[in-house]
Protein backbone atom coordinates (compact mmCIF):
# COMPACT_ATOMS: atom_id res chain seq x y z
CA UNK A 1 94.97 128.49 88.63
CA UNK A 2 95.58 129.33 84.92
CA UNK A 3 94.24 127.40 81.87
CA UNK A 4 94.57 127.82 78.18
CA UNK A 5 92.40 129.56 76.04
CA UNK A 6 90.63 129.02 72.99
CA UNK A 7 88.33 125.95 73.06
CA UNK A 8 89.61 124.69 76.13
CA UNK A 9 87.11 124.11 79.22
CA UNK A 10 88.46 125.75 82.07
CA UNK A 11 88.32 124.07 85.28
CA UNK A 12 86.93 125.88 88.41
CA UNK A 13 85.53 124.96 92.15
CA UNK A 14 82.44 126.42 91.99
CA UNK A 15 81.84 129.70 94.31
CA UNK A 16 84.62 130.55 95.83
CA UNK A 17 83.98 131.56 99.96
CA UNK A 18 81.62 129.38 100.06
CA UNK A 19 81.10 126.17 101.90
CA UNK A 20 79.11 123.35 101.44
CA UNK A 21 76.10 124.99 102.82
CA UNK A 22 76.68 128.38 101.22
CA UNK A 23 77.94 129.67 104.09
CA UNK A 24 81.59 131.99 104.12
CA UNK A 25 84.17 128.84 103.98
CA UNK A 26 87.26 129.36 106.66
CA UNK A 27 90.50 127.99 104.60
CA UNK A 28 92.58 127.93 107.43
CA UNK A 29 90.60 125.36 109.45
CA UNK A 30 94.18 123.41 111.19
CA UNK A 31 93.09 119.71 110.12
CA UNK A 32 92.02 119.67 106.81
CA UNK A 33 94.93 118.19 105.52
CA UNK A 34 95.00 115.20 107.88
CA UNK A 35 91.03 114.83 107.34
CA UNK A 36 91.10 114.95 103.68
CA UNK A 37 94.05 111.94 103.97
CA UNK A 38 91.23 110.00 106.26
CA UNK A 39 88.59 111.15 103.44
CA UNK A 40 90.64 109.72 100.59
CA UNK A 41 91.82 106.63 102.16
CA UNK A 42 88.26 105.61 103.30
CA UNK A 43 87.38 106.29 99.52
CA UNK A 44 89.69 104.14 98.40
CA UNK A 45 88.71 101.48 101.18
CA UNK A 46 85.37 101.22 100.04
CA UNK A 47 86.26 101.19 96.08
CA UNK A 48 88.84 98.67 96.27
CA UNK A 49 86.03 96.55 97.44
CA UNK A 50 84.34 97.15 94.51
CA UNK A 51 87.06 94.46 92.53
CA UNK A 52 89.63 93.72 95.12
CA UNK A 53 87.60 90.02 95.30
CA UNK A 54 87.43 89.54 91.47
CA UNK A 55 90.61 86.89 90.92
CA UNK A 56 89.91 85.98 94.19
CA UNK A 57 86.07 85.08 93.48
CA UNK A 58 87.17 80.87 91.82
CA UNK A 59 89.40 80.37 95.79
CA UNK A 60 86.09 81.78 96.89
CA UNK A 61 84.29 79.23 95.18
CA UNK A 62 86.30 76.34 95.95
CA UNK A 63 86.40 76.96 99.99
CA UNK A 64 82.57 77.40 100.01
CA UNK A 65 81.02 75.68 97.07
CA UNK A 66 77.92 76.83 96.32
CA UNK A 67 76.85 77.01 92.23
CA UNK A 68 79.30 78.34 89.34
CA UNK A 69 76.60 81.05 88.99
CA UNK A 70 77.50 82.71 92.44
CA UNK A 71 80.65 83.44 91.52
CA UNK A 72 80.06 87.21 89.90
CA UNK A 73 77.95 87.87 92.99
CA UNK A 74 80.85 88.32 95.30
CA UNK A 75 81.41 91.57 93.74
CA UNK A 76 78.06 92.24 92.22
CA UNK A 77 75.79 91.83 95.09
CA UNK A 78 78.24 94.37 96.55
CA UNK A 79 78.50 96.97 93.63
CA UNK A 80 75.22 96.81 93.20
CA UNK A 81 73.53 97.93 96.54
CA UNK A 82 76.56 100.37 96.83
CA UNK A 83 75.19 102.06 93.71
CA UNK A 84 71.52 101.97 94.21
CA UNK A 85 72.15 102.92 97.96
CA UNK A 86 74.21 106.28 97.37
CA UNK A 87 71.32 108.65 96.32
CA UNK A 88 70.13 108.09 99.69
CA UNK A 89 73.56 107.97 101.57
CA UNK A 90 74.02 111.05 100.19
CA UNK A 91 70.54 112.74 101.59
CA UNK A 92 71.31 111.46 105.10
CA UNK A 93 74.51 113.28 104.93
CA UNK A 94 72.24 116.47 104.18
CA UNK A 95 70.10 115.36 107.40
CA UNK A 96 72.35 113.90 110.02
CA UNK A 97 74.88 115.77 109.48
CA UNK A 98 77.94 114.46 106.50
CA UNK A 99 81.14 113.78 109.63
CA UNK A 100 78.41 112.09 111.47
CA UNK A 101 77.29 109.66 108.62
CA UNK A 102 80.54 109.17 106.82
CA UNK A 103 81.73 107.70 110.92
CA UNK A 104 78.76 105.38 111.06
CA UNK A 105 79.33 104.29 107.84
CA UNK A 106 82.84 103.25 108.34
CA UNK A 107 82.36 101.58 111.62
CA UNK A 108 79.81 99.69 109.69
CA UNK A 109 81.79 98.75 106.92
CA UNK A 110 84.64 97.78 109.22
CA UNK A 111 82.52 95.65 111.49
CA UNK A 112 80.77 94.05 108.01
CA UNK A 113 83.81 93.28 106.92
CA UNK A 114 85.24 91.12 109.64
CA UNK A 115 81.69 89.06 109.71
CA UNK A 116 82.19 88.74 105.40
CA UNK A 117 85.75 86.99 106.37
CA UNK A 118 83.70 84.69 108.56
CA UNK A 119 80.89 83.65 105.83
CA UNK A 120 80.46 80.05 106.18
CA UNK A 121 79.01 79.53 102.99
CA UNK A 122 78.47 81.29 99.75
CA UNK A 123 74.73 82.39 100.36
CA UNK A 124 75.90 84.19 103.74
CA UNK A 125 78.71 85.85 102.01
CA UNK A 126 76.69 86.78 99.00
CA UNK A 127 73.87 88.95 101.65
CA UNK A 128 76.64 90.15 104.05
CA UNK A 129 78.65 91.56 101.29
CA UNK A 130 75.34 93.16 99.82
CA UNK A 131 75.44 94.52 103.50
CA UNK A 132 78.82 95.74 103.05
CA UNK A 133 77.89 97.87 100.11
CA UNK A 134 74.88 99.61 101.88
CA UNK A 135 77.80 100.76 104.62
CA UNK A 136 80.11 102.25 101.82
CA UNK A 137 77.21 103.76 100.31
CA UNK A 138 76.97 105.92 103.57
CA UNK A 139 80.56 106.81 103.22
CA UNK A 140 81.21 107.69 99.83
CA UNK A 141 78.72 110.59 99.27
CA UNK A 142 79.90 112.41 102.41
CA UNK A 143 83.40 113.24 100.53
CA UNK A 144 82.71 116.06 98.78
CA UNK A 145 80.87 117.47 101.02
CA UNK A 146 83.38 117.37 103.96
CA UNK A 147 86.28 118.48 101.73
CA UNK A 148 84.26 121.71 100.48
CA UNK A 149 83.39 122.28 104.03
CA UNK A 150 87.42 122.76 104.90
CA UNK A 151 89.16 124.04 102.03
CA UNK A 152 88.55 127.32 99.54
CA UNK A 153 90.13 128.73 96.60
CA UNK A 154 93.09 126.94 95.03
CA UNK A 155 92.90 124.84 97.76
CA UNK A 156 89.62 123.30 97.19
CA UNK A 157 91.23 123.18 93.50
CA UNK A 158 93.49 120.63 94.43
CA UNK A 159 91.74 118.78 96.83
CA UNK A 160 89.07 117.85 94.45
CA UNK A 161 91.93 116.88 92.47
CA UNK A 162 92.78 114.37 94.22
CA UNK A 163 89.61 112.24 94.47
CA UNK A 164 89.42 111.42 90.67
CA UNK A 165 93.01 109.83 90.86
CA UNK A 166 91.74 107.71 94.38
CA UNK A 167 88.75 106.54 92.53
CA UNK A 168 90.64 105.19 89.30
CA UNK A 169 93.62 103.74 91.16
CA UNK A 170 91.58 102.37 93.99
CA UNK A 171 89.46 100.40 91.13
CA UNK A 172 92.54 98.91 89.38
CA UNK A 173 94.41 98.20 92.60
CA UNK A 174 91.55 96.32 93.63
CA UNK A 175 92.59 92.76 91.68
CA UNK A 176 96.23 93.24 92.30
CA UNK A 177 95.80 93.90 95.97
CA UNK A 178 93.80 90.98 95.77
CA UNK A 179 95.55 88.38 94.51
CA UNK A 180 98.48 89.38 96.26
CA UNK A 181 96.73 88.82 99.81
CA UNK A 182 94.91 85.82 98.30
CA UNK A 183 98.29 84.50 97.23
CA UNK A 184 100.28 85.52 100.07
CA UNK A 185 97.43 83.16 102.38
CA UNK A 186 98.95 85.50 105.42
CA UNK A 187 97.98 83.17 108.71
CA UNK A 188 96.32 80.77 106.54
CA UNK A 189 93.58 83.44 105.95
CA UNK A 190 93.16 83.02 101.85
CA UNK A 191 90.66 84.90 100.23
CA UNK A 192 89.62 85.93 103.45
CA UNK A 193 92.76 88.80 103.60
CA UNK A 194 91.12 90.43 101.53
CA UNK A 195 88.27 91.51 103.64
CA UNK A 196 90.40 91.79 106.52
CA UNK A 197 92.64 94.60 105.40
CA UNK A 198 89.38 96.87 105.93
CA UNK A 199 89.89 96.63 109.44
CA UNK A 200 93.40 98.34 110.54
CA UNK A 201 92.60 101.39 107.45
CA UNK A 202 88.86 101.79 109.24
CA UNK A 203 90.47 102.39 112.29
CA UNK A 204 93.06 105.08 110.93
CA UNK A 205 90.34 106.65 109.29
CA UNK A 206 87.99 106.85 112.27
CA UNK A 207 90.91 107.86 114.79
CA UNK A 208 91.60 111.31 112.25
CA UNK A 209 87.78 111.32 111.44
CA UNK A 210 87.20 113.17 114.75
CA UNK A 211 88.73 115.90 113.28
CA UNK A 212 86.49 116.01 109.96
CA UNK A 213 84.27 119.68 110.03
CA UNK A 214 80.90 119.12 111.06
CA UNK A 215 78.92 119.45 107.83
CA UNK A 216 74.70 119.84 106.80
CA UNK A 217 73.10 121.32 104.85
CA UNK A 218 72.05 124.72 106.42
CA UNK A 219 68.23 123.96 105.69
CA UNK A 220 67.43 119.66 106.91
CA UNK A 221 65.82 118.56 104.16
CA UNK A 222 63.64 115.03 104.35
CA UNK A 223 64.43 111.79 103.41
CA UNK A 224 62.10 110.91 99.87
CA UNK A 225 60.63 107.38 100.20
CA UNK A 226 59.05 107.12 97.37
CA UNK A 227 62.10 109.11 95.16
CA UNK A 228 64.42 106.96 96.65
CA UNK A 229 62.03 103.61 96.09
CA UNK A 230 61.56 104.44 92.49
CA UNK A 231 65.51 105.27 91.81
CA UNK A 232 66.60 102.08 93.25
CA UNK A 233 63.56 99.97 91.31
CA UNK A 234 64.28 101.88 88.17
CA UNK A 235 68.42 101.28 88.41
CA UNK A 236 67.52 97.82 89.32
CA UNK A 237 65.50 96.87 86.67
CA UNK A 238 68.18 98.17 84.31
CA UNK A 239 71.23 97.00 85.38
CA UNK A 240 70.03 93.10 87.01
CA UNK A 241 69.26 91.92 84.03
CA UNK A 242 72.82 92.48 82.77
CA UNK A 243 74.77 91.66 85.73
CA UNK A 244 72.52 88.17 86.12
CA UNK A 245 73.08 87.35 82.09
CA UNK A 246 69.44 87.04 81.99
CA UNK A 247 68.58 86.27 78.06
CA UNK A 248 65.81 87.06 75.79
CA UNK A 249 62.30 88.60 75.73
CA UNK A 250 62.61 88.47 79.70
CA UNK A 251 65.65 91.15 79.93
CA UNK A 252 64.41 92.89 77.79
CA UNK A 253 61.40 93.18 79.63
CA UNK A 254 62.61 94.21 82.62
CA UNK A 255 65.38 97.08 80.98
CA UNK A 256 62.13 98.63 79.36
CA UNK A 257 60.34 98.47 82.96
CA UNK A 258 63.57 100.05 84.29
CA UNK A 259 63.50 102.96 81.64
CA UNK A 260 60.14 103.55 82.66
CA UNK A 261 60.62 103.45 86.37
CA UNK A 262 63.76 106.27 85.83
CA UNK A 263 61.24 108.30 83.84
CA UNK A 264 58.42 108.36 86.60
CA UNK A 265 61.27 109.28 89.14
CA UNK A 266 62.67 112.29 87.31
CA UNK A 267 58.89 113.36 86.92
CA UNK A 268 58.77 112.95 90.95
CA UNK A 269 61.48 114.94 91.11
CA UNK A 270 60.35 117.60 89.15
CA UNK A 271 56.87 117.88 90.81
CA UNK A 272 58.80 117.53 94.57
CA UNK A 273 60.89 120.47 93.57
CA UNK A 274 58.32 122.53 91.93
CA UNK A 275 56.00 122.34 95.08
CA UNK A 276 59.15 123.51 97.52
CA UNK A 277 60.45 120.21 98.80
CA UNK A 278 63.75 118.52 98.73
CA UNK A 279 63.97 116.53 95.61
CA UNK A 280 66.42 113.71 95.92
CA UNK A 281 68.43 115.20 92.88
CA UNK A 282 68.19 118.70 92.49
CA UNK A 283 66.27 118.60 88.86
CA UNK A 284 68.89 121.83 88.49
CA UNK A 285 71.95 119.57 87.41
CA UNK A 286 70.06 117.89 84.82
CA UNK A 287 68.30 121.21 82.74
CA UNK A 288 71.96 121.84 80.99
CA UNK A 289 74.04 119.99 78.86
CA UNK A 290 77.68 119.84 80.92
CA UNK A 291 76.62 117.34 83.73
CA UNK A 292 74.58 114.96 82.20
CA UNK A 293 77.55 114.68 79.88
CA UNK A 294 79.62 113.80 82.81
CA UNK A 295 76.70 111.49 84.19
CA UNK A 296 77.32 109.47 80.66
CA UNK A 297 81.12 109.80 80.40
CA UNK A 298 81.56 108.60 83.87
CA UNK A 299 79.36 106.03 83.32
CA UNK A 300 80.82 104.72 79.88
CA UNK A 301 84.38 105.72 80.93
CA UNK A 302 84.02 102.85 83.89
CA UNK A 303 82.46 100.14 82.47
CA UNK A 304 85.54 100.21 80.01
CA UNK A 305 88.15 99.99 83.16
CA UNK A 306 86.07 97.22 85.06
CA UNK A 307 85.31 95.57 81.59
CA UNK A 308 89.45 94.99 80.96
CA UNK A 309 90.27 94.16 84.14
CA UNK A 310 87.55 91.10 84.24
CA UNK A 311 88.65 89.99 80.22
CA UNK A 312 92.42 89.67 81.82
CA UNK A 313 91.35 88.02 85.05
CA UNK A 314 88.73 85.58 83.17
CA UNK A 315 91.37 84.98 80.58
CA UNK A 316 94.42 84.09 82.80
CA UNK A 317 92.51 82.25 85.21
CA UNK A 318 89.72 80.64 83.42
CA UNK A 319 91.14 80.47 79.88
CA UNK A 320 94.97 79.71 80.80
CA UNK A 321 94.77 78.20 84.59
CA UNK A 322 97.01 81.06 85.89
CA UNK A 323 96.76 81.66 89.59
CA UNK A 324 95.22 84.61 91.11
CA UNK A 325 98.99 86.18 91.80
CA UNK A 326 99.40 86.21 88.11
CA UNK A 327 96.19 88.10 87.29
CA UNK A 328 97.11 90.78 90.03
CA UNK A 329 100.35 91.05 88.73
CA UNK A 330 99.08 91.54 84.96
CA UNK A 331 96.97 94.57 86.18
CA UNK A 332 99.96 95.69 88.06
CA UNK A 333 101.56 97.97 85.26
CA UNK A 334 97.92 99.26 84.88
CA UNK A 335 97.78 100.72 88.09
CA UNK A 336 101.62 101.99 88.13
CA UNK A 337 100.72 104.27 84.92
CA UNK A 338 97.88 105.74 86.87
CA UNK A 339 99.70 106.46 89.10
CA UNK A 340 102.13 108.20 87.47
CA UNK A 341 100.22 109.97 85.01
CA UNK A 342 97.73 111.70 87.85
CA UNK A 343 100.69 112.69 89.52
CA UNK A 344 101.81 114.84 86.56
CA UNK A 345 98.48 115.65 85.08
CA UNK A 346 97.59 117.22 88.84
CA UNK A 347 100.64 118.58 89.41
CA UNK A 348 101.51 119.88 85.68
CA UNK A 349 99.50 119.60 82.51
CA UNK A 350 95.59 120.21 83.91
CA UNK A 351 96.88 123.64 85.48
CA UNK A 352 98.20 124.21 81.81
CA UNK A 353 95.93 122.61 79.59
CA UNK A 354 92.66 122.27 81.24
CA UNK A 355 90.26 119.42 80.30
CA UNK A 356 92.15 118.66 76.94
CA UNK A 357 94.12 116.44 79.34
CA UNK A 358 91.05 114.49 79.64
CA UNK A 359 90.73 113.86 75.99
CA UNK A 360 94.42 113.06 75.71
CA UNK A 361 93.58 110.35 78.33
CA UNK A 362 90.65 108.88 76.30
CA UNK A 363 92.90 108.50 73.44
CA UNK A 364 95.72 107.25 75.48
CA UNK A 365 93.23 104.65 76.86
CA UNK A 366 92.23 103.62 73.16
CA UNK A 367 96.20 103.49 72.02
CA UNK A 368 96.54 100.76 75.04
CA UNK A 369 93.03 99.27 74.45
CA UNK A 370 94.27 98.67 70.99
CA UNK A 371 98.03 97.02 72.02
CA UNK A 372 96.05 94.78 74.12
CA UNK A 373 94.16 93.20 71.09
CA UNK A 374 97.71 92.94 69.35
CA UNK A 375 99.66 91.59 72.15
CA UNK A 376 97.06 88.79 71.91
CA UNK A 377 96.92 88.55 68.41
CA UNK A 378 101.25 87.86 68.66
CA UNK A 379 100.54 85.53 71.16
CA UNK A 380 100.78 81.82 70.59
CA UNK A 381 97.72 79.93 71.42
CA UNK A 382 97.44 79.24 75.24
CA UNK A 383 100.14 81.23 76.27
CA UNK A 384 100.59 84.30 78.07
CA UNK A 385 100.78 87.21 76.13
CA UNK A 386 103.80 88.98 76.68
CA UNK A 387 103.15 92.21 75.75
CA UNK A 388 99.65 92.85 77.58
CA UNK A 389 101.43 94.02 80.97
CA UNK A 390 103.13 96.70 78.50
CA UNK A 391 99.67 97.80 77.12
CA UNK A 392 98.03 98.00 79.95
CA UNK A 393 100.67 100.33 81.52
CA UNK A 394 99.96 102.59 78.34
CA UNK A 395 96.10 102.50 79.51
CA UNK A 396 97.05 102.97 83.23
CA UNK A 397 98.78 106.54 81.53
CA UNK A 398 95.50 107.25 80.33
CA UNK A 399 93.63 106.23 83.01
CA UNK A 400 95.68 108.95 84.90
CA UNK A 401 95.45 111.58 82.65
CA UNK A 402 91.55 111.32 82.10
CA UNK A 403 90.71 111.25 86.13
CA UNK A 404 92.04 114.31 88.30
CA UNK A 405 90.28 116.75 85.16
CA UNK A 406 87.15 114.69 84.66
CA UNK A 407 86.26 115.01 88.23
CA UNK A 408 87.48 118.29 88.47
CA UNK A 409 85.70 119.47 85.80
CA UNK A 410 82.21 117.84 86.12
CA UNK A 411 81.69 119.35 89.35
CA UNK A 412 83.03 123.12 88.37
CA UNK A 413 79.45 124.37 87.44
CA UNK A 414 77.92 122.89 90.19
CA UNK A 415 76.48 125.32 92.91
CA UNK A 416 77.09 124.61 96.35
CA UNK A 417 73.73 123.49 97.12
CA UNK A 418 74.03 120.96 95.03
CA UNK A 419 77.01 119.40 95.75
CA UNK A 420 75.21 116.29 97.69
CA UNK A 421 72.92 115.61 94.70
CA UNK A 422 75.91 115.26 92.64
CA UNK A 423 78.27 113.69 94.51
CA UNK A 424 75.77 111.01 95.30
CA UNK A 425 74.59 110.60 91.59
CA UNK A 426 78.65 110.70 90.41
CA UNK A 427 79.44 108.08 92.69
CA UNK A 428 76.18 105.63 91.78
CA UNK A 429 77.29 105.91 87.87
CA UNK A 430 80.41 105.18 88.10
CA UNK A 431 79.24 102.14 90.20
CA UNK A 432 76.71 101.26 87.56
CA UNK A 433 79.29 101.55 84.62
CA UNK A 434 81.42 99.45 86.27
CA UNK A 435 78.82 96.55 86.80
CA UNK A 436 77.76 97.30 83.27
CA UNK A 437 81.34 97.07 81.82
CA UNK A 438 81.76 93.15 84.28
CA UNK A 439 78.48 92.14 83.21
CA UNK A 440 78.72 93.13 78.90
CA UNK A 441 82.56 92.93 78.50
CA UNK A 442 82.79 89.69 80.47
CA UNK A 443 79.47 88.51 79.51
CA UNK A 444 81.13 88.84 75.59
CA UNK A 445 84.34 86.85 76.76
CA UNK A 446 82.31 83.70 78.47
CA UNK A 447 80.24 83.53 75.41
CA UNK A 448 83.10 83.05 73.18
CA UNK A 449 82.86 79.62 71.40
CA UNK A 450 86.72 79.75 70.09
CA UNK A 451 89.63 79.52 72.01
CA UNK A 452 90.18 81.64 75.28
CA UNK A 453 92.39 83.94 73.16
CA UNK A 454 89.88 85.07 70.56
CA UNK A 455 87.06 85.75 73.31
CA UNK A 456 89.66 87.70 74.81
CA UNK A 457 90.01 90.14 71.92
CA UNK A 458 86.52 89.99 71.07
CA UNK A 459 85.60 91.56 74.89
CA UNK A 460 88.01 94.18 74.36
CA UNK A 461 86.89 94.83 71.12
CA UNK A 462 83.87 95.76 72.81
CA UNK A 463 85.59 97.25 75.49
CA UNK A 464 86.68 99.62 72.27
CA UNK A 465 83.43 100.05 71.04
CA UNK A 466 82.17 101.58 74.75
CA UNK A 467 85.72 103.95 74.72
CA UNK A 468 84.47 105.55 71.48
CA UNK A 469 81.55 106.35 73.32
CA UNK A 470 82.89 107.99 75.91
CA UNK A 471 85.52 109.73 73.64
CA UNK A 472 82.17 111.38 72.15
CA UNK A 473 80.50 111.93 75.72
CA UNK A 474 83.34 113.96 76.96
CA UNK A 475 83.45 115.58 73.72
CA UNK A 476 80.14 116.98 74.73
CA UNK A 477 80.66 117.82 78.23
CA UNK A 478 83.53 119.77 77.95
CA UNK A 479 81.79 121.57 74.38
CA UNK A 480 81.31 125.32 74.44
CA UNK A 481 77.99 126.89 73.72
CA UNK A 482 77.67 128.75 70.58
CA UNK A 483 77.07 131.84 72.84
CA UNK A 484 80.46 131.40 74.32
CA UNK A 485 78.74 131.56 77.54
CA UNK A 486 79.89 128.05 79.33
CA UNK A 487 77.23 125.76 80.43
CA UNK A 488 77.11 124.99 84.04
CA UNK A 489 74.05 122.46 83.67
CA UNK A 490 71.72 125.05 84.99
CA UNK A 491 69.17 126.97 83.34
């Protein structure tokens, strides 16, 4: 694959021959290309959970009451396990074995599925969809895993490829797919479709799953209670008080106790590694500059996505009465320029231009961010903004454009023995940003004390605030060293 030169980051797989494991990689093996389409499409199952029940979550409400306050929980309580579950989703993979786990944890998130559809109340559906997330956190970590164990070379190139577009379109899909099925009340099902549609993908995926490539890691490491323990209390403390708009001193608090938690875990890691055991992240990732950089990029990059989508769903639905078709619709254009624009930045410009396509998509993002405010500035009061579908297919292009590299890229210097680590810890901050970006963005629109049009440009001013952030994060992942020697976030 050929890249530009001069300050441009090229983007590479890693060590080429090798597998997963280290091991010499066959790139022949006869299935991969039907297992990597049961890979991807149980990826994007278990994202578009992550928001398919957002315009969905006020029918929620009405069919089984329950307090106002439970309505962010139908996605939270889900996002949030899936995120705080993944560093250890990914370490079973390295035990049991990563076909074995990602097939249990489909099964499960099939079968958890059909019981969420049957909730009788909000309470029930609140813990089974926390459920729901531990299964996809089982799932989600196997993926990179499996696909380095069957492709090599160019190959592996574009395979990777492909998972940054899945995870970006799967994540805006999620609100149109879901107040399409919501809307369409298919066999007088409602929200309930919406879980539903798990079941007939989980069985594709498990019928081709049989032909995934046995993958572990060549040495079984053990599971880390008290790592894993102090991860989950750490990202916790950080992130609940957000998500559960919990004001004050109190919050405070508890982000504080958080930071201090994370701090005592890397320590743990650290001293696990030092002393010859299997650290739950492989302390190697963070000693350089490149993948932290992606840690915060992916992080800040998808809190901005999730925070849009819920300003344009709270807005229609709460601040104009729109039905849940409408908001799906809205978010439609979104997910058409994604489309579009991963297409051509995996097929044409990253093989040319390298991670500069990333930035490109940051700024495209900002150009859409910013006719969003405007179309609702134009606007007349309490009216639908005309333009905003337009916008957001401008952000969808950048959306697109910033995925297949960013992925790509943030996993080039990454040895093959670390692979799990960072898969799982990729996965769980892209989760977190996106609770992050729900909670903050949408925490800014509800607290508006104007009319439903000015909160909305006030959230996506903040929305704005968090893209300039990342614009500066990527900046610095993608950076060269002054040595000219590029930084693969080892020492």
């Amino acid at each position: 694959m050929s890249h530009s030169t001069g300050q441009d980051t090229p983007i590479g797989t890693g060590s080429k021959g090798e597998d997963e494991g280290g091991r010499p990689a066959r790139s022949a093996y006869r299935w991969r290309w039907p297992a990597l389409a049961a890979v991807l499409v149980a990826e994007a199952m278990n994202l578009l959970d992550t928001t398919i029940v957002q315009v969905a979550g006020p029918v929620i409400h009405t069919d089984l009451g329950g307090a106002d306050a439970a309505v962010p929980w139908f996605s939270a309580s889900y996002t949030l396990v899936f995120a705080l579950g993944l560093l250890t989703g990914a370490r079973l993979g390295d035990i049991a074995g990563r076909r074995r786990v990602f097939r249990i944890g489909v099964a499960a998130f099939a079968a958890l599925s059909l019981v969420c559809a049957l909730a009788p109340n909000t309470e029930v559906l609140i813990g089974l969809r926390a459920l729901q997330g531990g299964a996809a956190a089982l799932v989600i970590p196997q993926t990179f895993g499996l696909i380095r164990a069957m492709f090599d070379g160019d190959e592996l190139s574009r395979a990777l490829g492909t998972i940054g577009p899945v995870m970006g379109l799967s994540a805006v899909l999620g609100p149109v797919l879901g107040g399409v099925l919501t809307h369409a009340d298919l066999f007088g099902t409602s929200w309930r479709a919406c879980l539903l549609v798990n079941l007939p993908l989980a069985g594709v995926v498990l019928f081709v799953a049989r032909r995934l490539r046995e993958d572990r890691a060549p040495v079984r490491p053990r599971l880390d209670p008290v790592g894993t323990l102090l991860a989950m209390a750490g990202i916790a403390l950080v992130v609940c008080p957000a998500t559960t708009g919990t004001p004050g001193p109190a919050g405070w608090t508890a982000v504080s106790l958080g930071a201090a938690v994370l701090v005592l875990f890397v320590a743990h890691q650290r001293r696990a590694a030092r002393r010859g055991r299997a650290p739950l992240i492989e302390p190697a990732l963070l000693r350089g500059r490149a993948f932290p950089a992606a840690l915060a990029t992916s992080t800040l990059f998808f809190a901005v996505m999730n925070g849009v989508m819920i300003t344009v769903v709270l807005h229609l639905e709460l601040g104009l009465h729109r039905g849940p078709l409408t908001a799906g619709l809205t978010l439609l254009p979104w997910s058409a320029g994604l489309a579009v624009a991963s297409w051509a930045a995996g097929a044409y410009l990253v093989p040319r231009y390298g991670t500069r396509v990333m930035h490109a998509g940051v700024a495209t993002v900002a150009v859409g961010l910013a006719g969003a405010v405007l179309a609702y500035r134009s606007a007349p009061l309490d009216t639908y903004p005309a333009a905003l579908p337009f916008a957001l297919a401008v952000a969808g292009l950048g959306t697109g454009l910033f995925t297949p590299p960013f992925f790509t890229a943030a996993l080039s210097g990454v040895g093959a023995q670390e692979t799990g680590s960072a898969a799982g810890l990729l996965n769980a901050v892209q989760q977190l940003g996106g609770t992050l970006g729900v909670a903050v963005v949408g925490g800014v629109y509800l607290a508006g004390d104007g009319t439903p049009r000015g909160a909305a440009q006030a959230a996506l001013g903040t929305a704005g605030a968090v893209l300039a952030a990342t614009a500066v994060a990527a900046a610095t992942m993608t950076a060269r060293p002054r040595n000219g020697v590029r930084d693969r976030g080892r020492a």
